[in-house]
N, C-alpha and C. Protein backbone atom coordinates (compact mmCIF):
# COMPACT_ATOMS: atom_id res chain seq x y z
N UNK A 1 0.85 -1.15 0.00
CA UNK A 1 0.00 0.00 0.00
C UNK A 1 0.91 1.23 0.00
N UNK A 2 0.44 1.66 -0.88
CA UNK A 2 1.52 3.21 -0.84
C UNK A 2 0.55 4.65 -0.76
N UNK A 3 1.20 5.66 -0.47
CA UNK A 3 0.63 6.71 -0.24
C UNK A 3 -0.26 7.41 -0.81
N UNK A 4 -0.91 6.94 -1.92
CA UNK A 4 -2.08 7.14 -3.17
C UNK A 4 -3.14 6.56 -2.41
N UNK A 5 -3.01 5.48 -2.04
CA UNK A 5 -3.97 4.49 -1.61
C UNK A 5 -4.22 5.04 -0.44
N UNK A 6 -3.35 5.49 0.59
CA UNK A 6 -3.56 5.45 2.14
C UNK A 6 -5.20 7.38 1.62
N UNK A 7 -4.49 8.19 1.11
CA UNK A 7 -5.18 9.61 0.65
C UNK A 7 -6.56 9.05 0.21
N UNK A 8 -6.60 8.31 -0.78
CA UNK A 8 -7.93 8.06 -1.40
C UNK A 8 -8.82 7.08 -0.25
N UNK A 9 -8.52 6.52 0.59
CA UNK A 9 -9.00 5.50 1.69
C UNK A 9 -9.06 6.62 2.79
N UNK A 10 -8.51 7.59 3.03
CA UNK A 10 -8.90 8.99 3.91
C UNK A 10 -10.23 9.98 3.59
N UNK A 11 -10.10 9.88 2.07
CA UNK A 11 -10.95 10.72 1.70
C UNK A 11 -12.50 10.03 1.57
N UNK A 12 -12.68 8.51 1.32
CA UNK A 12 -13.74 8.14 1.11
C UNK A 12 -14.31 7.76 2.79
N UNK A 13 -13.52 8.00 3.60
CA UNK A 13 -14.12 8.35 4.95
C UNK A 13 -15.22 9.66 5.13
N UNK A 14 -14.74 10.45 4.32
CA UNK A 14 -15.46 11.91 4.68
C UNK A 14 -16.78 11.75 4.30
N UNK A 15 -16.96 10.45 3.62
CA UNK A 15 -18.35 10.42 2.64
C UNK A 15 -19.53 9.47 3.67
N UNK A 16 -20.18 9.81 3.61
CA UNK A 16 -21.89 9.05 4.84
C UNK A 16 -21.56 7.84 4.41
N UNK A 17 -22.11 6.93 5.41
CA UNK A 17 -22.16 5.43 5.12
C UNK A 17 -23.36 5.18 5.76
N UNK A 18 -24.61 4.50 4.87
CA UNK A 18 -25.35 4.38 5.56
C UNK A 18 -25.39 2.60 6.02
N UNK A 19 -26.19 3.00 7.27
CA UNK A 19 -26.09 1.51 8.03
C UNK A 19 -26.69 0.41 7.53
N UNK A 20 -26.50 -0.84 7.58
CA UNK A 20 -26.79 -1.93 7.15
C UNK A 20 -28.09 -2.43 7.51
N UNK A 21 -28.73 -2.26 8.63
CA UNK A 21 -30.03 -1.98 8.69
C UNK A 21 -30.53 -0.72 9.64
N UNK A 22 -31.73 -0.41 10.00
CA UNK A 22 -32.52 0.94 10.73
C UNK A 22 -31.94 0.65 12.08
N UNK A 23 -31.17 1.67 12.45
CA UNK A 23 -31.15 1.85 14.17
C UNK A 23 -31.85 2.89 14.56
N UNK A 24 -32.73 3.35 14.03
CA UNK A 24 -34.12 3.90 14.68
C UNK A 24 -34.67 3.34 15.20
N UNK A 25 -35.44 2.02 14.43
CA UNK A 25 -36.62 1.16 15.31
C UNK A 25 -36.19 0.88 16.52
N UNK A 26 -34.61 0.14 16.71
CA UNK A 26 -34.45 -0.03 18.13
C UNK A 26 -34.46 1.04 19.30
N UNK A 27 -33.90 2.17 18.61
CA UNK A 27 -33.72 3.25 20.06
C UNK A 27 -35.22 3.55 20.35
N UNK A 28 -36.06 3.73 19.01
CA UNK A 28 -37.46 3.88 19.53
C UNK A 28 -37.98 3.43 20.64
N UNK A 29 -37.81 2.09 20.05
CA UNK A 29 -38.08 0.59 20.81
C UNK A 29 -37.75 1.19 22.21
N UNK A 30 -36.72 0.92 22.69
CA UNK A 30 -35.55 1.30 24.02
C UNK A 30 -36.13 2.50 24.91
N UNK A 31 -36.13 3.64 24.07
CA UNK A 31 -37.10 4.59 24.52
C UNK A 31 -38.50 4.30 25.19
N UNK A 32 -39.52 4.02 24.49
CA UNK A 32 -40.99 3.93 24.49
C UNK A 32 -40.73 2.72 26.19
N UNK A 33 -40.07 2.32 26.02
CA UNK A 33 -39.63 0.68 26.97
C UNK A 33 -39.53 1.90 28.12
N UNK A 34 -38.57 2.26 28.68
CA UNK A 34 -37.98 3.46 29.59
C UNK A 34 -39.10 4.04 29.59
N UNK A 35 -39.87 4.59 28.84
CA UNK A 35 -40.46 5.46 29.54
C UNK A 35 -41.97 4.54 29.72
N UNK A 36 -42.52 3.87 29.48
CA UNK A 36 -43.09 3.07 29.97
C UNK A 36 -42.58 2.26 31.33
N UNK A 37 -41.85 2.19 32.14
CA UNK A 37 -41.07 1.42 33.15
C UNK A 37 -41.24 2.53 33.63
N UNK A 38 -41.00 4.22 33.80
CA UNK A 38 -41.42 5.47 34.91
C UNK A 38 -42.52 5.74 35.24
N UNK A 39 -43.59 4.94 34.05
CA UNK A 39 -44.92 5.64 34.35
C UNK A 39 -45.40 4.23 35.21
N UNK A 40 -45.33 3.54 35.62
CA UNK A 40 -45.20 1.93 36.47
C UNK A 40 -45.45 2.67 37.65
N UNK A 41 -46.46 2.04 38.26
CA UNK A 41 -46.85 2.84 39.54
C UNK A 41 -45.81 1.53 40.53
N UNK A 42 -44.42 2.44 41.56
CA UNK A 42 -44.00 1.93 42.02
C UNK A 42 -44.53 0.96 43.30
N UNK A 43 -43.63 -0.31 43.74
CA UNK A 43 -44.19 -1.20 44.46
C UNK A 43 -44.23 -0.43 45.86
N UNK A 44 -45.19 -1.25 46.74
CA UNK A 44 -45.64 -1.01 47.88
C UNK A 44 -44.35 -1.50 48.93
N UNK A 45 -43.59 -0.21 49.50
CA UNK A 45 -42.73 -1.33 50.47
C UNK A 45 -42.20 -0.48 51.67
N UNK A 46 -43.65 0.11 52.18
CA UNK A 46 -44.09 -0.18 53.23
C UNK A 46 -43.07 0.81 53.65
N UNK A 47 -42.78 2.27 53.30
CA UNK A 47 -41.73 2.98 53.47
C UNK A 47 -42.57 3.93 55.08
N UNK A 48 -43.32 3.89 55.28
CA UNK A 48 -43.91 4.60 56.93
C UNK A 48 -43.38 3.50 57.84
N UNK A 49 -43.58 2.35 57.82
CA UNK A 49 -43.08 1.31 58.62
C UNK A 49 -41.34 1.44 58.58
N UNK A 50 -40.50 1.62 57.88
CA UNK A 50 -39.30 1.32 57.47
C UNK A 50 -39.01 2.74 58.15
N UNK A 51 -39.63 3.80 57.93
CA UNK A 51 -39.08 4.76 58.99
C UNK A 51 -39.59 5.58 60.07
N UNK A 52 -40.53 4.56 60.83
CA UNK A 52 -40.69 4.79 62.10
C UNK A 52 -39.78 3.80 62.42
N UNK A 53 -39.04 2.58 62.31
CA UNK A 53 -38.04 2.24 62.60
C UNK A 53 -36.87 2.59 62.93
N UNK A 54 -36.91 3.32 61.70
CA UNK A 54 -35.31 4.16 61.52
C UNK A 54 -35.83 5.21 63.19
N UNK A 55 -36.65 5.94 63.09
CA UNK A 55 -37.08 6.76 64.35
C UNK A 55 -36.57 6.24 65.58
N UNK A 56 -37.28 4.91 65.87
CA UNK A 56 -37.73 4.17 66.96
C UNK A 56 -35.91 3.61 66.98
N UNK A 57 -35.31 3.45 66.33
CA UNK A 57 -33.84 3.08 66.59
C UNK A 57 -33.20 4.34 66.77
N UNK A 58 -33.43 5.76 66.31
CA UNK A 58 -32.47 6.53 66.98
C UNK A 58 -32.95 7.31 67.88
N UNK A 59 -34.13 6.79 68.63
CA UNK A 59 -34.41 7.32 69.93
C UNK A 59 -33.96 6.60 70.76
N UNK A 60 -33.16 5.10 70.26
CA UNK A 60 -33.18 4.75 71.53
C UNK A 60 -31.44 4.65 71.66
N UNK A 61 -30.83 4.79 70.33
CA UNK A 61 -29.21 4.92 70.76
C UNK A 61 -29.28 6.56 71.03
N UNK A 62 -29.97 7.46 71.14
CA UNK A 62 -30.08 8.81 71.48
C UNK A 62 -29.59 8.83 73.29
N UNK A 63 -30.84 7.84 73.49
CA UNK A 63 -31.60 7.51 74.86
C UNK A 63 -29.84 6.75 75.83
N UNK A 64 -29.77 6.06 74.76
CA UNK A 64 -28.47 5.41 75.33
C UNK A 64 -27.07 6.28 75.33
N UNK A 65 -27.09 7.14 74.35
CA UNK A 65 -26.18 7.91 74.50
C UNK A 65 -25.87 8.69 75.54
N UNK A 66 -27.54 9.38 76.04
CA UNK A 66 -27.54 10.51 77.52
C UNK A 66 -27.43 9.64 78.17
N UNK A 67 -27.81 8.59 78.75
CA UNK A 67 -27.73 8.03 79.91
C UNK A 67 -26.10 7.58 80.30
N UNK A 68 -25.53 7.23 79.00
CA UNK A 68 -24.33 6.93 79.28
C UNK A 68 -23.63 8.15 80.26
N UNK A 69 -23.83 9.32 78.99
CA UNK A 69 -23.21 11.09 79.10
C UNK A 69 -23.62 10.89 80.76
N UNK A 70 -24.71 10.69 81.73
CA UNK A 70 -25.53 11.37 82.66
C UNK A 70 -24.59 10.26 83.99
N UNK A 71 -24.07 9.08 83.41
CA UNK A 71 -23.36 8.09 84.34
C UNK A 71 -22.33 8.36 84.46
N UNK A 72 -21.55 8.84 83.44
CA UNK A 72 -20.50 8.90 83.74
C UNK A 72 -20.13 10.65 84.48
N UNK A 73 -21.05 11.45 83.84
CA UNK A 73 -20.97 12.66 84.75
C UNK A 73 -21.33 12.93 86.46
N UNK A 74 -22.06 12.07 86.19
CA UNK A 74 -22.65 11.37 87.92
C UNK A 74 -21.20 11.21 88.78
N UNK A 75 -20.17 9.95 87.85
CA UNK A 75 -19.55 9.17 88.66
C UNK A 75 -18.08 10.31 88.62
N UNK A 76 -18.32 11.01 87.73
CA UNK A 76 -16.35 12.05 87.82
C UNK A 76 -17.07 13.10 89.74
N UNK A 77 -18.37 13.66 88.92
CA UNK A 77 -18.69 14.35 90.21
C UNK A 77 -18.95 13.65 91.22
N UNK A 78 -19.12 12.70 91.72
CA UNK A 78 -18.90 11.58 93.11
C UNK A 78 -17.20 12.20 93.13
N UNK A 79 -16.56 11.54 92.32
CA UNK A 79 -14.78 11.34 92.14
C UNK A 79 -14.29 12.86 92.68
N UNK A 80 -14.64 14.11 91.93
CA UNK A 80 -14.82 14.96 92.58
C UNK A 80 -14.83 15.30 93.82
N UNK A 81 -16.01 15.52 94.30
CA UNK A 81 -16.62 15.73 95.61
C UNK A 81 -15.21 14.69 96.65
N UNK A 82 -15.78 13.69 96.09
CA UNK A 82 -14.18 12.49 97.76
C UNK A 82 -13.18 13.16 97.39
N UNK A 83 -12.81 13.56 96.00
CA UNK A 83 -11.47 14.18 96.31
C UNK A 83 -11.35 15.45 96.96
N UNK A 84 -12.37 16.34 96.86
CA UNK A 84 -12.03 17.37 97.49
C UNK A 84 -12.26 16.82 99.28
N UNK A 85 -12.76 16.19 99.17
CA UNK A 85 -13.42 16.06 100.83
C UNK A 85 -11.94 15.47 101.56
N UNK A 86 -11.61 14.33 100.71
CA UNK A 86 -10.13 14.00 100.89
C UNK A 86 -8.93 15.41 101.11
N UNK A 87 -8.99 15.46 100.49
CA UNK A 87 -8.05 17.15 100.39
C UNK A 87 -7.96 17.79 101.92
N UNK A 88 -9.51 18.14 101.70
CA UNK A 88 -9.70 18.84 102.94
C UNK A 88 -9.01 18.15 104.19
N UNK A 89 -9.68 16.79 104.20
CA UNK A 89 -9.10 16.01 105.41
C UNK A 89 -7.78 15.71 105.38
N UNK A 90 -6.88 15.69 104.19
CA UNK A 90 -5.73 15.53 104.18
C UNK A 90 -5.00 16.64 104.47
N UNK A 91 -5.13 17.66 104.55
CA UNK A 91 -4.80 19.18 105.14
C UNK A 91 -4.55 19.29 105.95
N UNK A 92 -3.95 18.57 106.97
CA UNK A 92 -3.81 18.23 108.72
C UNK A 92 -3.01 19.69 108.53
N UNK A 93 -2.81 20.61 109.52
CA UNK A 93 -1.36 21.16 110.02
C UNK A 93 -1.52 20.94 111.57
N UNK A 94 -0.55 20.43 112.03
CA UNK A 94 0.39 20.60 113.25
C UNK A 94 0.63 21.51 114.07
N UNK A 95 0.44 21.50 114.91
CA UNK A 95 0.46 22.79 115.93
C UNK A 95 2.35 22.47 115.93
N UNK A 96 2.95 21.44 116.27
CA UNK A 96 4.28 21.42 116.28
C UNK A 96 4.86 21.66 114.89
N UNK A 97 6.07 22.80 115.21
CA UNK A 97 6.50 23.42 114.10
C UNK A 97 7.48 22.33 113.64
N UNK A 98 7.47 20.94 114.81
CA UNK A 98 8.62 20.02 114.07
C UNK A 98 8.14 18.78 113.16
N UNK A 99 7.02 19.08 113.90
CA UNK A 99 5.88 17.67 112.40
C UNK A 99 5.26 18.79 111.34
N UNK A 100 5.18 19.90 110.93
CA UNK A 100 5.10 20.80 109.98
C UNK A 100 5.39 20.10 109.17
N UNK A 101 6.34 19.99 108.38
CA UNK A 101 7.58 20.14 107.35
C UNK A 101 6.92 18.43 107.36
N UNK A 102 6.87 17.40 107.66
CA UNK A 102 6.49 16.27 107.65
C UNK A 102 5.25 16.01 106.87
N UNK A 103 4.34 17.02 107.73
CA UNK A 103 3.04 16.93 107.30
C UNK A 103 2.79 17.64 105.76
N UNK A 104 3.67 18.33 105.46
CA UNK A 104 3.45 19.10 104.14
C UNK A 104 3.73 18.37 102.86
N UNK A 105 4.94 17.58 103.23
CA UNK A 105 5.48 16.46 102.34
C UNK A 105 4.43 14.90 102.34
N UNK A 106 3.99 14.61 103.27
CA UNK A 106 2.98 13.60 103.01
C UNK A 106 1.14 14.29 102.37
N UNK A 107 1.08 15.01 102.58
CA UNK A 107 0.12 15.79 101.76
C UNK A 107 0.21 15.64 100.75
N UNK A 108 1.83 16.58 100.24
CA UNK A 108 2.07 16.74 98.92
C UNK A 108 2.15 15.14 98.14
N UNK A 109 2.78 14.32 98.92
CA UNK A 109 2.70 12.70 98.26
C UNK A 109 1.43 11.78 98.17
N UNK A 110 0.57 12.20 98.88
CA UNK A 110 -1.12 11.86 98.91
C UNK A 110 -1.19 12.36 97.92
N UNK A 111 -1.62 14.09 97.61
CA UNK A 111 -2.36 14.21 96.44
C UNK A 111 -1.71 14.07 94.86
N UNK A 112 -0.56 13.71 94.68
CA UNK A 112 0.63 13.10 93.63
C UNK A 112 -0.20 11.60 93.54
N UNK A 113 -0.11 11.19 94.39
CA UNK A 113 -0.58 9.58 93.83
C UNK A 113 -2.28 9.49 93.56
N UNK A 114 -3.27 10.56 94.48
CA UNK A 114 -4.53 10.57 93.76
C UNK A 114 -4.33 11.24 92.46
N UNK A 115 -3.60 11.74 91.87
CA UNK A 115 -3.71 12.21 90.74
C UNK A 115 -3.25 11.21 89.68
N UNK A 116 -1.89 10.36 90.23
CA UNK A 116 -1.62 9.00 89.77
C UNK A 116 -2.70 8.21 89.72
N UNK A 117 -3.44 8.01 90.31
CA UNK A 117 -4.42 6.97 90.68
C UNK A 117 -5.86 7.23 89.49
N UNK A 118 -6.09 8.41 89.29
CA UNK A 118 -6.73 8.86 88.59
C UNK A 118 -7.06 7.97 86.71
N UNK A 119 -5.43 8.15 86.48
CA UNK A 119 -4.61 8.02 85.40
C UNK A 119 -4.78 6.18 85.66
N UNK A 120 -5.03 5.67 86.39
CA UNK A 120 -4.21 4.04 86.22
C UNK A 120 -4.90 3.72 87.76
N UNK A 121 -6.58 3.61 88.07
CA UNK A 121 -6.91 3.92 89.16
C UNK A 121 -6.98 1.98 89.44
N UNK A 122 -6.85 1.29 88.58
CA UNK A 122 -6.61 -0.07 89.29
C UNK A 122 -5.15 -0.42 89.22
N UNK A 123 -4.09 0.15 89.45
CA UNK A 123 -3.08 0.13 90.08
C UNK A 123 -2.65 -0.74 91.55
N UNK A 124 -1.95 -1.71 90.69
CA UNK A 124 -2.02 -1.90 93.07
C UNK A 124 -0.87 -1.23 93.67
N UNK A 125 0.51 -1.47 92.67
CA UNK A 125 1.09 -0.32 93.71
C UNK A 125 1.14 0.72 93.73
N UNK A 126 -0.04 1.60 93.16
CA UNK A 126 -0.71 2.91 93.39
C UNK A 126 -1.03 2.89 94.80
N UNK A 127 -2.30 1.70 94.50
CA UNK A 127 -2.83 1.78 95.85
C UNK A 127 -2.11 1.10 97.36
N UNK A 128 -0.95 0.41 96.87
CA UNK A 128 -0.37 0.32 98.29
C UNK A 128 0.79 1.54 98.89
N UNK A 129 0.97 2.35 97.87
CA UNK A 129 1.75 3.62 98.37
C UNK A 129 0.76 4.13 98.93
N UNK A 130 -0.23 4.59 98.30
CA UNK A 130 -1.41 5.72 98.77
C UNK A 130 -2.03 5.18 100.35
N UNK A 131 -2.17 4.02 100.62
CA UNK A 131 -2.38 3.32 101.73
C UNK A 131 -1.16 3.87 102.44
N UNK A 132 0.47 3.35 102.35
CA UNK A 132 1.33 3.36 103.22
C UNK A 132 1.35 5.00 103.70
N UNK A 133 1.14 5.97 102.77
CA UNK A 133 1.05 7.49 103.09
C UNK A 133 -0.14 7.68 104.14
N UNK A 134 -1.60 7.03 104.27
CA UNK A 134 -2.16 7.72 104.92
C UNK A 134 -1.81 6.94 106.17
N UNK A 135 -1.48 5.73 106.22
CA UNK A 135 -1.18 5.11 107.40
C UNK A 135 0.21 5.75 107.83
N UNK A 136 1.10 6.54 107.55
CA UNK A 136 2.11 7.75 107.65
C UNK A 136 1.94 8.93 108.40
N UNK A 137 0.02 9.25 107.61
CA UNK A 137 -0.22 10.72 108.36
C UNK A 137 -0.74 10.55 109.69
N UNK A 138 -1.81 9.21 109.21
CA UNK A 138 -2.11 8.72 110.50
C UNK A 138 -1.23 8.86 111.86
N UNK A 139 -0.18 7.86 111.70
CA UNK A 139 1.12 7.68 112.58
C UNK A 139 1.65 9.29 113.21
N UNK A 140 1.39 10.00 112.44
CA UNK A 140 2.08 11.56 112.54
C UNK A 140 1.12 12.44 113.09
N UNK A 141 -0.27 11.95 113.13
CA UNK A 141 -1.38 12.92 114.39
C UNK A 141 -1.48 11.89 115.17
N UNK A 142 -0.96 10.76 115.43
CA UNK A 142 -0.64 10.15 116.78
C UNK A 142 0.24 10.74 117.29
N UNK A 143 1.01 11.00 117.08
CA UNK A 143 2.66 11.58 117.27
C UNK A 143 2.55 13.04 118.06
N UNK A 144 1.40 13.97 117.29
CA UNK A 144 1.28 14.72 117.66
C UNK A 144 0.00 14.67 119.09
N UNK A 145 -1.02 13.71 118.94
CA UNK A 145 -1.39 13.66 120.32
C UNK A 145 -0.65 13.51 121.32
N UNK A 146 0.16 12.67 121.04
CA UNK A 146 1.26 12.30 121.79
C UNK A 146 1.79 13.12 122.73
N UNK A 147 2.93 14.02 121.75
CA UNK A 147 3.37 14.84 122.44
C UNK A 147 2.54 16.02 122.95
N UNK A 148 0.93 16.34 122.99
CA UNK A 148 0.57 17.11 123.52
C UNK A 148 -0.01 18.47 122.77
């Protein structure tokens, strides 16, 4: 094939070709089909039932959500409240200016490990320091009945 041939096989492209048989009738066809299938009165499926469901399920993970929100805000403010009440009671001062300085440092190591404790509150040797400290302060307002 040489370059005469390839020009004249370019040019008889430019010219209509008509099709071998009607592709009208089918798109007709295809058409009239489609739009007959929209005008189809759609099936019954029960879409009021399907979303009072949908309802009735997010009232109740709603429901579950606050109550969760309302438990666990319950249980920080309990956590709260003992800690401050703790605080308070852990606040000893000493009339002796020589258990002072004692008492300030076991305070300060009480409320270090409730704050530890907080973070990692099933801890055991959290909780056996925090034990050995109050049984410490304890020992140290004996000390001070003691001496008077």
């Amino acid at each position: 094939m040489n370059e005469f041939e390839w020009l004249r096989q370019t040019r008889a492209l430019r010219e209509p070709v008509t099709p071998r048989r009607d592709l009208w009738s089918g798109i007709d066809a295809a058409l009239d089909a489609a739009h007959a299938e929209a005008e189809k009165p759609a099936p019954q499926r029960n879409h009021r039932r399907v979303q009072n469901w949908l309802i009735a399920a997010s009232f109740v993970g709603l429901s579950l959500f606050a109550g969760s929100l309302a438990v666990h805000l319950r249980d920080r403010t309990l956590a709260n409240a003992t800690a401050a009440a703790t605080l308070d009671a852990g606040r000893w001062r000493p009339n002796d200016p020589r258990l002072a300085g004692a008492a300030v440092e076991l305070d300060a190591a009480s409320m270090e490990l409730r704050q530890a404790m907080e973070q990692a509150p099933r801890s055991p040797a959290l909780q056996r320091l925090l034990y050995r400290t109050q049984k410490q302060q304890s020992q140290l307002r004996q000390m001070e009945h003691q001496a008077g």
